[in-house]
N, C-alpha and C. Protein backbone atom coordinates (compact mmCIF):
# COMPACT_ATOMS: atom_id res chain seq x y z
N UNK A 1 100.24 12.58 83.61
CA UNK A 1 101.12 13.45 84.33
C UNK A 1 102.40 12.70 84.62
N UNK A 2 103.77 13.68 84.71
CA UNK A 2 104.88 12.95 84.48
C UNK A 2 105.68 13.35 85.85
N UNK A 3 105.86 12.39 86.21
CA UNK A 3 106.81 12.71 87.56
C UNK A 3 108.06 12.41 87.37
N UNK A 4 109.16 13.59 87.83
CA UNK A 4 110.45 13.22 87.62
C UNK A 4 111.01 12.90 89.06
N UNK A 5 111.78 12.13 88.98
CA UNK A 5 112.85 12.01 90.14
C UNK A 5 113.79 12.95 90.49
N UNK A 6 114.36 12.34 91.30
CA UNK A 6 115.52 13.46 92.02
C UNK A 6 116.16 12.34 91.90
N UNK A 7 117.72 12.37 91.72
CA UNK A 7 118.64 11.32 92.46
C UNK A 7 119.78 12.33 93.01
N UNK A 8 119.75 11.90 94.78
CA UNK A 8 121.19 12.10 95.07
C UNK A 8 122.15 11.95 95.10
N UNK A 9 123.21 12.46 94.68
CA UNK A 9 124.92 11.97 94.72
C UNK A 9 125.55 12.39 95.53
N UNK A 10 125.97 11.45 96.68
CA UNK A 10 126.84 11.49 97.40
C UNK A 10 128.01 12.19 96.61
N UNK A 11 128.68 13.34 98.11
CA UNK A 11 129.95 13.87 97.76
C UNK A 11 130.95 13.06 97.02
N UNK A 12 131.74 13.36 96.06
CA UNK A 12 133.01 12.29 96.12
C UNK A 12 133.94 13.57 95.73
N UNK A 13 134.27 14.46 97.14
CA UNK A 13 135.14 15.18 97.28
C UNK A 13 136.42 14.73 97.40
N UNK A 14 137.35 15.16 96.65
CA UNK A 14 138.54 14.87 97.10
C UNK A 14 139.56 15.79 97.52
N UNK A 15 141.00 15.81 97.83
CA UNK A 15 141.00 16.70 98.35
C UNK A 15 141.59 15.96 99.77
N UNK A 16 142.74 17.25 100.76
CA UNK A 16 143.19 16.63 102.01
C UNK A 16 141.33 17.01 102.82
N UNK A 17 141.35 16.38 104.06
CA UNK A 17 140.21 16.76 104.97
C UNK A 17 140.40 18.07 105.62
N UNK A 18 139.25 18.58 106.07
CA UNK A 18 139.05 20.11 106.52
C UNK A 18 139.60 19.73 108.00
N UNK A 19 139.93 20.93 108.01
CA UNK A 19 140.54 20.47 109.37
C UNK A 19 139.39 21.05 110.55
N UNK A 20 139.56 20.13 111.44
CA UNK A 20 138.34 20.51 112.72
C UNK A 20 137.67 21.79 113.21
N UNK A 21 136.43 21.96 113.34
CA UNK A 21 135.94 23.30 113.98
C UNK A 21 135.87 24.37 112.35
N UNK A 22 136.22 23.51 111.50
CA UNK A 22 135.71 24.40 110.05
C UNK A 22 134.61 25.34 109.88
N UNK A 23 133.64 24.19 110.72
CA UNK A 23 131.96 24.46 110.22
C UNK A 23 132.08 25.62 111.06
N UNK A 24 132.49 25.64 112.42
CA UNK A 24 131.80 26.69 113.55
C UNK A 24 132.81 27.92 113.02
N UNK A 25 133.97 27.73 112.35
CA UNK A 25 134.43 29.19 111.83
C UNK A 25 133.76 29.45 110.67
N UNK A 26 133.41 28.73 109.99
CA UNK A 26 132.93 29.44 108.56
C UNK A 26 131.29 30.46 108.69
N UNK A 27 130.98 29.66 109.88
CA UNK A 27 129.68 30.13 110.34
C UNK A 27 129.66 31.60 111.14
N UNK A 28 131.06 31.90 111.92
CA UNK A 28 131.39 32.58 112.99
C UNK A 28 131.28 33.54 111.52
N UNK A 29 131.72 33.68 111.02
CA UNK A 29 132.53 34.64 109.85
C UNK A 29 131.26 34.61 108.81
N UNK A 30 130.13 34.20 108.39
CA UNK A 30 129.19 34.43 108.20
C UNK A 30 127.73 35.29 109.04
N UNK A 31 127.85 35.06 110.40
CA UNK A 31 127.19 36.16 111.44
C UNK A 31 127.90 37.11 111.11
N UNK A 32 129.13 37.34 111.32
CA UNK A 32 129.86 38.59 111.43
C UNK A 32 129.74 39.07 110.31
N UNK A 33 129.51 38.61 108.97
CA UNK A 33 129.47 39.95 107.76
C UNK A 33 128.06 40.20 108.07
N UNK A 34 126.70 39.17 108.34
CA UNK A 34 125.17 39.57 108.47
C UNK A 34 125.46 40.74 109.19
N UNK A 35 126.26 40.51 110.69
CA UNK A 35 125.79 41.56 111.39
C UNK A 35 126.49 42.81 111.39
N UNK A 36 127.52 42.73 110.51
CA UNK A 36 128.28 43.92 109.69
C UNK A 36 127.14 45.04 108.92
N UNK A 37 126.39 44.20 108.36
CA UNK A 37 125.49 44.27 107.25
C UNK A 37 124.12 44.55 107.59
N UNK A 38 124.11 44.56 108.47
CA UNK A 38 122.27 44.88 109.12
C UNK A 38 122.26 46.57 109.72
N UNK A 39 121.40 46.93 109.47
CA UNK A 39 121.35 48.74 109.89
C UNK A 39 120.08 48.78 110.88
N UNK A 40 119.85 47.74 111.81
CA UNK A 40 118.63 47.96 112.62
C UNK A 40 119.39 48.60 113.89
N UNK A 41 119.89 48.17 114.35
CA UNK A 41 120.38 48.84 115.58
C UNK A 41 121.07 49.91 115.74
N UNK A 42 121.45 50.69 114.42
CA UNK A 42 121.87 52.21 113.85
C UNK A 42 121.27 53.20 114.65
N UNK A 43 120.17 53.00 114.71
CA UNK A 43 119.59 54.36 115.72
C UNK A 43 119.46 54.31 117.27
N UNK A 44 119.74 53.27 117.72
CA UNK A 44 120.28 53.08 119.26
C UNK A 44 121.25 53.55 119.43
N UNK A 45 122.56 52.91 118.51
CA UNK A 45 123.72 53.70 118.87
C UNK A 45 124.18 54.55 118.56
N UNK A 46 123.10 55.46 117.53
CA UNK A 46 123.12 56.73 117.23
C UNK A 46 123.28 58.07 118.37
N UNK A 47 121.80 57.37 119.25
CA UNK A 47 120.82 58.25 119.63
C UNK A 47 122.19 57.73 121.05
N UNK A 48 122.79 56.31 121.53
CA UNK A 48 123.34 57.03 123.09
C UNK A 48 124.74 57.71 122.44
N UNK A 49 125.33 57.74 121.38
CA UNK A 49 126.45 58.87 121.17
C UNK A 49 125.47 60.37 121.43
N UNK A 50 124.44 60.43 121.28
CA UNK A 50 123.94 62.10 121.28
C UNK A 50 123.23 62.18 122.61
N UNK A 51 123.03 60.61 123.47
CA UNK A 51 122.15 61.34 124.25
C UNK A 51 123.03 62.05 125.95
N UNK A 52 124.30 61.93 125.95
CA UNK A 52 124.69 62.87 126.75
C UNK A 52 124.58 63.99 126.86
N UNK A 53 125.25 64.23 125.59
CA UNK A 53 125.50 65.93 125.21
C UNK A 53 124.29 66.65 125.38
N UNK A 54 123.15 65.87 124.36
CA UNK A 54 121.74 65.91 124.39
C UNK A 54 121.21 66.44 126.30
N UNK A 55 121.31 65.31 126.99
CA UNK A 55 121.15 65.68 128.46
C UNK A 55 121.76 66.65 128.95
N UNK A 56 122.89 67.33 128.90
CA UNK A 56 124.16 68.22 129.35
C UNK A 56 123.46 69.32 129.01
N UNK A 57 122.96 69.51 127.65
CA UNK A 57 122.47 70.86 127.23
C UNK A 57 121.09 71.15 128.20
N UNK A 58 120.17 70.01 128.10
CA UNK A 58 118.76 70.32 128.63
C UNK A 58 118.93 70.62 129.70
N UNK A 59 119.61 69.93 130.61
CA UNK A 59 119.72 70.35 132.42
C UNK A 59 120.39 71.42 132.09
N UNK A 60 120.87 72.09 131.53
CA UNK A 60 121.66 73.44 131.66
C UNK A 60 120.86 74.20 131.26
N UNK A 61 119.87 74.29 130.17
CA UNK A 61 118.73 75.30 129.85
C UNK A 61 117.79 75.18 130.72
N UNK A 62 117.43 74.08 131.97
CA UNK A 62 116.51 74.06 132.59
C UNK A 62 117.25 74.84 133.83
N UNK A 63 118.69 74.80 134.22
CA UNK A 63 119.05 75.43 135.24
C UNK A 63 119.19 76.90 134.89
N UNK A 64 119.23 77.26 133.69
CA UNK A 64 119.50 78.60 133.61
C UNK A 64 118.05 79.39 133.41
N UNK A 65 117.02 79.11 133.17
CA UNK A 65 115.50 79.23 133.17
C UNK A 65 115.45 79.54 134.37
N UNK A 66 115.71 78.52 135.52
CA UNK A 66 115.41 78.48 136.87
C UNK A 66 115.89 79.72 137.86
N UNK A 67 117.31 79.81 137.04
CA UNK A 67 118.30 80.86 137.71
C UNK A 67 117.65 82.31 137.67
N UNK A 68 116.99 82.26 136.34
CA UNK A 68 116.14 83.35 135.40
C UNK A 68 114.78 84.10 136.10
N UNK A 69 113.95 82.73 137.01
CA UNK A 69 113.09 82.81 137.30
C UNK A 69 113.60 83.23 139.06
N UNK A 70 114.31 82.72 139.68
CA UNK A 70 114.29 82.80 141.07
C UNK A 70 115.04 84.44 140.52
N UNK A 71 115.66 85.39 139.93
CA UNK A 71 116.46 86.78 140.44
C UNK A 71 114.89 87.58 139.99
N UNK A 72 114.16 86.76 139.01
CA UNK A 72 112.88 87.50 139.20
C UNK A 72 111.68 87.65 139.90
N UNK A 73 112.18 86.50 140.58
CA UNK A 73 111.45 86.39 141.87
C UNK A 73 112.05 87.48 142.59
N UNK A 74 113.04 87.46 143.14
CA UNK A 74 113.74 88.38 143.88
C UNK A 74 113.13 89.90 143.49
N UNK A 75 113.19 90.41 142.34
CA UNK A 75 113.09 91.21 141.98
C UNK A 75 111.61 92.00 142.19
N UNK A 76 110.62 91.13 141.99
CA UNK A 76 109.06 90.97 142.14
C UNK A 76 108.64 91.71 144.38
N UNK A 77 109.51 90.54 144.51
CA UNK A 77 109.62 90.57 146.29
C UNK A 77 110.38 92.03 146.62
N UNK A 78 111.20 92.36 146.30
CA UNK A 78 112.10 93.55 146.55
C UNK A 78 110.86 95.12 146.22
N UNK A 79 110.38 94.91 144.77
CA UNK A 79 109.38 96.10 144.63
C UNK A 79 108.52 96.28 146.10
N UNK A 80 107.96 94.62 146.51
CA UNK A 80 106.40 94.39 146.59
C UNK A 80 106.87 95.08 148.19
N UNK A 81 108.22 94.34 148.73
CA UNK A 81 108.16 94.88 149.70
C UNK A 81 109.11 96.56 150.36
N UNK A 82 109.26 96.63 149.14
CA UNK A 82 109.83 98.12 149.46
C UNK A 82 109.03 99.57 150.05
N UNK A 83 107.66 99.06 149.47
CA UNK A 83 106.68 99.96 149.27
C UNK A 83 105.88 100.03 150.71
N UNK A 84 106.52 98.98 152.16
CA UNK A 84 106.31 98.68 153.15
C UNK A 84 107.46 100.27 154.05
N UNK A 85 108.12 100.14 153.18
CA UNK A 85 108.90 101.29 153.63
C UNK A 85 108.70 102.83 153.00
N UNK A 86 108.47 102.83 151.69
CA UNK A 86 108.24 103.49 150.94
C UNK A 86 107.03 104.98 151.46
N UNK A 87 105.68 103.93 152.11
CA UNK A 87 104.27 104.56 152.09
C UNK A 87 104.78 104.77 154.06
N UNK A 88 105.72 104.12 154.77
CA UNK A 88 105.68 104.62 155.86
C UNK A 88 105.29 103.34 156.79
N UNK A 89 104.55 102.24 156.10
CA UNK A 89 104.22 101.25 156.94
C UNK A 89 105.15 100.38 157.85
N UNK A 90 106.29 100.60 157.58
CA UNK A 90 107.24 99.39 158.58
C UNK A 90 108.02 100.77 159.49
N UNK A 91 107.85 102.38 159.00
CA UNK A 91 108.06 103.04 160.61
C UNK A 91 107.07 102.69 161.43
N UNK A 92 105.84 102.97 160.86
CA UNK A 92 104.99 103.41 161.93
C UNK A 92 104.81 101.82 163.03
N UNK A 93 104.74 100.43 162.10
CA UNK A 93 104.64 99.59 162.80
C UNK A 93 106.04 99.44 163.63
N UNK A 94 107.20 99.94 163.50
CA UNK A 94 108.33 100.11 164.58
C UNK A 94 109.18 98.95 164.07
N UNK A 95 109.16 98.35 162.69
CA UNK A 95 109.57 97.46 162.23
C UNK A 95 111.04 97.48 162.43
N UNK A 96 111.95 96.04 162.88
CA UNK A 96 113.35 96.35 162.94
C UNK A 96 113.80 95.03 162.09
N UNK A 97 115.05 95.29 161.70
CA UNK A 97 115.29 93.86 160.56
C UNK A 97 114.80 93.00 160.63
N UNK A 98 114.70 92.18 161.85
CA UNK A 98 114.49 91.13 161.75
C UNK A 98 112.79 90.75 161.24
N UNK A 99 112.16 91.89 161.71
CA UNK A 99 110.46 91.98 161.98
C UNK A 99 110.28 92.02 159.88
N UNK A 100 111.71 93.07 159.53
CA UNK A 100 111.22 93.67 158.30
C UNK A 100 111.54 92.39 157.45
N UNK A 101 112.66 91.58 157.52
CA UNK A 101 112.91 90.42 156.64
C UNK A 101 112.00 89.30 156.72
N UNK A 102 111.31 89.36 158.00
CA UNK A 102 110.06 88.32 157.82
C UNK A 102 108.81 88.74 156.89
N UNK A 103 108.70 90.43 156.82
CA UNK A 103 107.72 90.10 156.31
C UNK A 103 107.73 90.74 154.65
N UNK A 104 109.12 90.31 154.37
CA UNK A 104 110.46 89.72 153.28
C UNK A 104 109.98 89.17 152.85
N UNK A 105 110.09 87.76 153.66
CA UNK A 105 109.87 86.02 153.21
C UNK A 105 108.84 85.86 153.05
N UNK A 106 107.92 86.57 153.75
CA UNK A 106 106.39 86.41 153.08
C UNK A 106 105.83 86.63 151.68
N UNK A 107 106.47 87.21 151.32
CA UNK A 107 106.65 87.69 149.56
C UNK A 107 107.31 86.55 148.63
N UNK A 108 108.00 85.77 149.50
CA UNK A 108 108.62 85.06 148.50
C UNK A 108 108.61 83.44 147.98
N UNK A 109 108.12 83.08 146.87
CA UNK A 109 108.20 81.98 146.79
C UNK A 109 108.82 80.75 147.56
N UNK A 110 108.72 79.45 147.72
CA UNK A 110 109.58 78.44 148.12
C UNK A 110 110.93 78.15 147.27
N UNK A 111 111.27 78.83 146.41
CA UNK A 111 112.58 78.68 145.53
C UNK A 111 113.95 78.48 147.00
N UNK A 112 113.64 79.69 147.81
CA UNK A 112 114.47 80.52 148.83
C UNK A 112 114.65 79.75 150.15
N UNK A 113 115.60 79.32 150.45
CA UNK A 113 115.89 79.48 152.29
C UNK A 113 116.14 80.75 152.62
N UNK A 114 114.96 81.38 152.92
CA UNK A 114 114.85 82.68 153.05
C UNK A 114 115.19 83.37 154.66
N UNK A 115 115.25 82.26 155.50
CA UNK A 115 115.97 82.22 157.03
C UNK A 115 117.06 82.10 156.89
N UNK A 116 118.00 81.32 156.46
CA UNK A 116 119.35 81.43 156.32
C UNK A 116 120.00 81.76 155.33
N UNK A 117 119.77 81.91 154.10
CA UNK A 117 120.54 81.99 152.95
C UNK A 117 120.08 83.80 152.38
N UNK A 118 119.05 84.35 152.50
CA UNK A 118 118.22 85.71 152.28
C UNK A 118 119.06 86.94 153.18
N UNK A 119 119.46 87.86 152.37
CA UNK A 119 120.41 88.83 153.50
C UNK A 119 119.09 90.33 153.09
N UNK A 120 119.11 90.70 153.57
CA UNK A 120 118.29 92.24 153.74
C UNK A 120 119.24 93.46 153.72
N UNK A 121 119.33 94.59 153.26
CA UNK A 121 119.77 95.32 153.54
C UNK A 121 119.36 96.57 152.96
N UNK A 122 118.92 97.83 153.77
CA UNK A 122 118.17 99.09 153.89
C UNK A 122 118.94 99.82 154.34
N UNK A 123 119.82 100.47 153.12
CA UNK A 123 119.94 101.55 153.53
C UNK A 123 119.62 103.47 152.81
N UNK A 124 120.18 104.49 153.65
CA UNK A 124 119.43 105.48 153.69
C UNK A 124 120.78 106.53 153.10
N UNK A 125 120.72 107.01 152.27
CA UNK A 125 121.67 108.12 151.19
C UNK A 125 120.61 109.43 150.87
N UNK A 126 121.88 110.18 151.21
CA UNK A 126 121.78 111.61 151.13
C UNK A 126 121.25 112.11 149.47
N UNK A 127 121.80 111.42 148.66
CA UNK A 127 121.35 111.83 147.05
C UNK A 127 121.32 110.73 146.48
N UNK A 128 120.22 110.45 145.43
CA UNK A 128 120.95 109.55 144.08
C UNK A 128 121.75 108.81 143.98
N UNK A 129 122.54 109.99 143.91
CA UNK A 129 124.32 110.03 142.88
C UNK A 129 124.96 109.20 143.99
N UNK A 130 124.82 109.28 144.93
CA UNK A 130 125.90 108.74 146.07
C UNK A 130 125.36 107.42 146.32
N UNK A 131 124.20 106.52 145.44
CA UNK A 131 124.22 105.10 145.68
C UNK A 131 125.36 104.37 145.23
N UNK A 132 125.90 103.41 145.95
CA UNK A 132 126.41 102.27 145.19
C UNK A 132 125.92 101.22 144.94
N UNK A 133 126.63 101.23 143.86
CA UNK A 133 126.26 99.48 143.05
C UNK A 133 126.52 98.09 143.46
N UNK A 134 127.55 98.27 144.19
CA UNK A 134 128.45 97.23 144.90
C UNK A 134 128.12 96.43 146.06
N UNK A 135 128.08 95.29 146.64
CA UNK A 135 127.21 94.99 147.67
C UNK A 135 128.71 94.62 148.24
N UNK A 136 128.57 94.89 149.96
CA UNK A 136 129.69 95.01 150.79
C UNK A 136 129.87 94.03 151.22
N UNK A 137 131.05 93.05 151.10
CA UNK A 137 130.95 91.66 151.87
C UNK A 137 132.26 91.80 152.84
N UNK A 138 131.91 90.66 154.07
CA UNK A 138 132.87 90.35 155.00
C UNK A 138 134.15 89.70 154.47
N UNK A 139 135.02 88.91 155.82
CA UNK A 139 136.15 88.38 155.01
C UNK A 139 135.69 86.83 154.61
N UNK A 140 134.36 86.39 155.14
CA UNK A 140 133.74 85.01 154.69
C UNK A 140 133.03 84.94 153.62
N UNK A 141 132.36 85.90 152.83
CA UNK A 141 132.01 86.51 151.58
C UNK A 141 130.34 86.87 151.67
N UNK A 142 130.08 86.99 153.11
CA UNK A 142 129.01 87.09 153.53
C UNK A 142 128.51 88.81 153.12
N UNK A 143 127.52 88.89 152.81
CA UNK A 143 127.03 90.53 152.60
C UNK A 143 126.85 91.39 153.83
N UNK A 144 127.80 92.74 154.02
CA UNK A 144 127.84 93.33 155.12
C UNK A 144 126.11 93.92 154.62
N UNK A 145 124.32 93.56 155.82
CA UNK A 145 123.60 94.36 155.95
C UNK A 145 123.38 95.48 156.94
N UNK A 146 122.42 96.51 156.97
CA UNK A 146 121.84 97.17 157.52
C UNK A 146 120.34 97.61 157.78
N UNK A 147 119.95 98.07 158.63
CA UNK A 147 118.49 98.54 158.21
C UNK A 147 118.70 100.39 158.83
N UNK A 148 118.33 100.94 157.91
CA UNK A 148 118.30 102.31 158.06
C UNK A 148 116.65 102.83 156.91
N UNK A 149 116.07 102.37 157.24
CA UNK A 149 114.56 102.18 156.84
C UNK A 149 114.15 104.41 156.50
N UNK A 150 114.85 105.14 157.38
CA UNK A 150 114.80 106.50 156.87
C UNK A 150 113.29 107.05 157.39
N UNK A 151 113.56 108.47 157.08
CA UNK A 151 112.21 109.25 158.19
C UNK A 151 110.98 109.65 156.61
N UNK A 152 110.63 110.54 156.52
CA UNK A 152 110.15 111.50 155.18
C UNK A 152 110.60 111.60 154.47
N UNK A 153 110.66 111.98 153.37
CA UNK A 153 111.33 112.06 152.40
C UNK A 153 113.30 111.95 151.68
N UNK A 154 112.97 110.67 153.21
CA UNK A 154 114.39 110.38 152.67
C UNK A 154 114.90 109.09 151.64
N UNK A 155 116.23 108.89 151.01
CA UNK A 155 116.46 109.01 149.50
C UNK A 155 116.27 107.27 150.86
N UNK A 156 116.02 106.13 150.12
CA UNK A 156 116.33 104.89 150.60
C UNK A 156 116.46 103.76 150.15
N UNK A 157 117.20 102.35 149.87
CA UNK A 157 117.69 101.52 148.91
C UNK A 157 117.47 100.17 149.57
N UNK A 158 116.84 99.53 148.85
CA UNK A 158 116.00 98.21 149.73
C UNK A 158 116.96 97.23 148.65
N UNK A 159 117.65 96.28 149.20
CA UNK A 159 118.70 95.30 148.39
C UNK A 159 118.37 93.60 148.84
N UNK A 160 117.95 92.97 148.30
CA UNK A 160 117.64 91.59 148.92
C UNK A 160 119.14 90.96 148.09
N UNK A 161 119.69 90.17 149.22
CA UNK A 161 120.84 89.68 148.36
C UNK A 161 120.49 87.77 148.52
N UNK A 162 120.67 87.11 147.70
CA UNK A 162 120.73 85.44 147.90
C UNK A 162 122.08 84.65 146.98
N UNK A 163 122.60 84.11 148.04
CA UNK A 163 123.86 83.19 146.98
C UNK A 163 122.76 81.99 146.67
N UNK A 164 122.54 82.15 144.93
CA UNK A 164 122.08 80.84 144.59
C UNK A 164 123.07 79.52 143.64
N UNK A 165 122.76 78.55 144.73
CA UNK A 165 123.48 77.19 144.26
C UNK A 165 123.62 76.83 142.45
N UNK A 166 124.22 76.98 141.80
CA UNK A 166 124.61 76.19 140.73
C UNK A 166 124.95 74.69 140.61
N UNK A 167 124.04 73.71 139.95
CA UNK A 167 124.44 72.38 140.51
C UNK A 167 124.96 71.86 139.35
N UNK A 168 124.77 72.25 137.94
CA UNK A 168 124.67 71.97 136.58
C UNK A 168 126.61 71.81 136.38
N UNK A 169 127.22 70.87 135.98
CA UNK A 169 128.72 71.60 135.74
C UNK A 169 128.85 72.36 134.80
N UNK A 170 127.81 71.92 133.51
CA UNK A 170 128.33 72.82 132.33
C UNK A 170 127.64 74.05 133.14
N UNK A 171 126.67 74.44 133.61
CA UNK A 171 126.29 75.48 133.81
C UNK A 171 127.15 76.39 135.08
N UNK A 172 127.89 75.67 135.14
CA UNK A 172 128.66 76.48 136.35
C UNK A 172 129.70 77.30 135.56
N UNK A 173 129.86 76.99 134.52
CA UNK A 173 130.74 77.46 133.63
C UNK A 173 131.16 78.90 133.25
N UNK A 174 129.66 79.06 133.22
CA UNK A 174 128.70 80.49 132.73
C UNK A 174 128.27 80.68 133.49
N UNK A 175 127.42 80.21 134.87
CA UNK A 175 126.99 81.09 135.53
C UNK A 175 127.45 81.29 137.06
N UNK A 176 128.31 80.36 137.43
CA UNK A 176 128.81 80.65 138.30
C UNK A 176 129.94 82.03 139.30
N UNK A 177 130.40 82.75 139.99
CA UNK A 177 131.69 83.57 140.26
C UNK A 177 132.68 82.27 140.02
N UNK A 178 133.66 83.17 140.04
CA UNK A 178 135.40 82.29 139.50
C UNK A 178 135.32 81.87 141.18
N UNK A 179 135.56 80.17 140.81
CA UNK A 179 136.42 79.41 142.19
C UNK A 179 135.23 79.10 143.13
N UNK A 180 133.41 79.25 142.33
CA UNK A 180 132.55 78.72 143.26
C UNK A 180 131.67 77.94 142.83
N UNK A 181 130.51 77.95 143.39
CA UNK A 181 129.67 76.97 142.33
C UNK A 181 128.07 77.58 142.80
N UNK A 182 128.33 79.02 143.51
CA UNK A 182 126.98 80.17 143.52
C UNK A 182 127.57 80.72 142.80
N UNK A 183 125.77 81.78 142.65
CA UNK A 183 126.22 83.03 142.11
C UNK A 183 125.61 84.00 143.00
N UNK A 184 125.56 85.57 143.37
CA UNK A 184 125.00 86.40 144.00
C UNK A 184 123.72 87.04 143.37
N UNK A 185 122.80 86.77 143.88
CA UNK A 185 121.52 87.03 143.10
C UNK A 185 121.23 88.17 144.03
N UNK A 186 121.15 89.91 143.58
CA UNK A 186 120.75 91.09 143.75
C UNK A 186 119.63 91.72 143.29
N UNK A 187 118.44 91.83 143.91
CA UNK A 187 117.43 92.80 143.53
C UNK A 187 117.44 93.77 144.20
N UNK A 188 117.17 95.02 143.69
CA UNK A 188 117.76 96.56 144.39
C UNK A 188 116.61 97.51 143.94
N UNK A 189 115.67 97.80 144.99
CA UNK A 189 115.01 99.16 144.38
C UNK A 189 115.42 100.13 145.32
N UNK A 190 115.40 101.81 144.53
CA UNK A 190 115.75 102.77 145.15
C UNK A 190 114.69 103.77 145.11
N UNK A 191 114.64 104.46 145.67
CA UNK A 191 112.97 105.65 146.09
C UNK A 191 113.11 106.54 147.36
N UNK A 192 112.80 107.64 146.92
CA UNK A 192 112.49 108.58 147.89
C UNK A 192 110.90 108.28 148.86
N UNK A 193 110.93 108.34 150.09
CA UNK A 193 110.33 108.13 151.37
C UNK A 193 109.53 108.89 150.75
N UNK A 194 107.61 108.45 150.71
CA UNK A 194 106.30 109.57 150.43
C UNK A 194 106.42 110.02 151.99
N UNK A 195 105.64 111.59 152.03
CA UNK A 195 105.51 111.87 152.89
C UNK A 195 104.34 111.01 153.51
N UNK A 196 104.79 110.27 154.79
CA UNK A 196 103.63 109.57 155.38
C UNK A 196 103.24 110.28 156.62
């Protein structure tokens, strides 16, 4: 068996000398094309360019779900308790707003500050035709209520009104009134008084 050697030869570069700190630039400028050149960290800084927008959209489909769910709440509460007036039960118990909006809030989920923020209003029309659509506010934008709860067969309009908070900005966009950051959430049933 044949073994070969190696022999080393010293440089015999010639040539002026490199000038100082050569090595640490040639090296600097060798990381920098590797890390020009590497695609591992591509999907980090993929994913935080998308993950705002990404976030912006979800909290806004989760606030508008929510928005979705509390006027159907409202809506659910308004039937359940109309029918307190409807069959005769909140005359005969001598019910007066305040008695009738408590037992309002009893109908209604925890979504609601249903003591301060929940407006009631019952009132009693001659026909149909002569309801309005419109809910009456003060000069603070507060909802003018009433209770006119009605005798027999009279025409009567049970309205739960709630300003609900918008916290989302994009979602204030769309669901907010101009110049706020509520919106007026209205459930309204209307029915003629059974004879009770």
């Amino acid at each position: 068996m044949r073994r070969s050697s190696r022999v080393i030869v010293p440089s015999t570069r010639t040539g002026p000398p490199r000038p100082q700190g050569w090595l640490t630039r040639r090296l600097g400028v060798l990381l920098l094309r590797r890390f020009v050149r590497r695609q591992d960290g591509a999907t980090v800084v993929e994913f935080g360019l998308v993950l705002l927008p990404f976030l912006s959209i979800l909290l806004m489909i989760m606030e508008t779900s929510l928005f979705f769910f509390a006027q159907q709440t409202l809506e659910t509460a308004v039937a359940d308790s109309a029918r307190l007036i409807m069959t005769g039960q909140a005359q005969s118990a001598k019910y007066d707003a305040a008695q009738f909006k408590t037992a309002v809030c009893g109908r209604i989920v925890a979504l609601f500050d249903c003591t301060n923020g929940l407006y009631v209003d019952v009132s009693k029309y001659s026909n149909f035709s002569s309801i309005g659509t419109s809910v009456a506010v003060d000069a603070d934008g507060k909802p003018v209520t009433q209770y006119q709860p009605g005798a027999k067969g009279d025409i009567v309009v049970v309205r739960l009104i709630y300003r609900w908070p918008i916290t989302t900005p994009l979602a204030q966009m769309y669901l907010a009134e101009p110049s706020s950051t509520t919106r007026m959430l209205v459930a309204t049933a209307a029915f003629r008084n059974e004879p009770f």
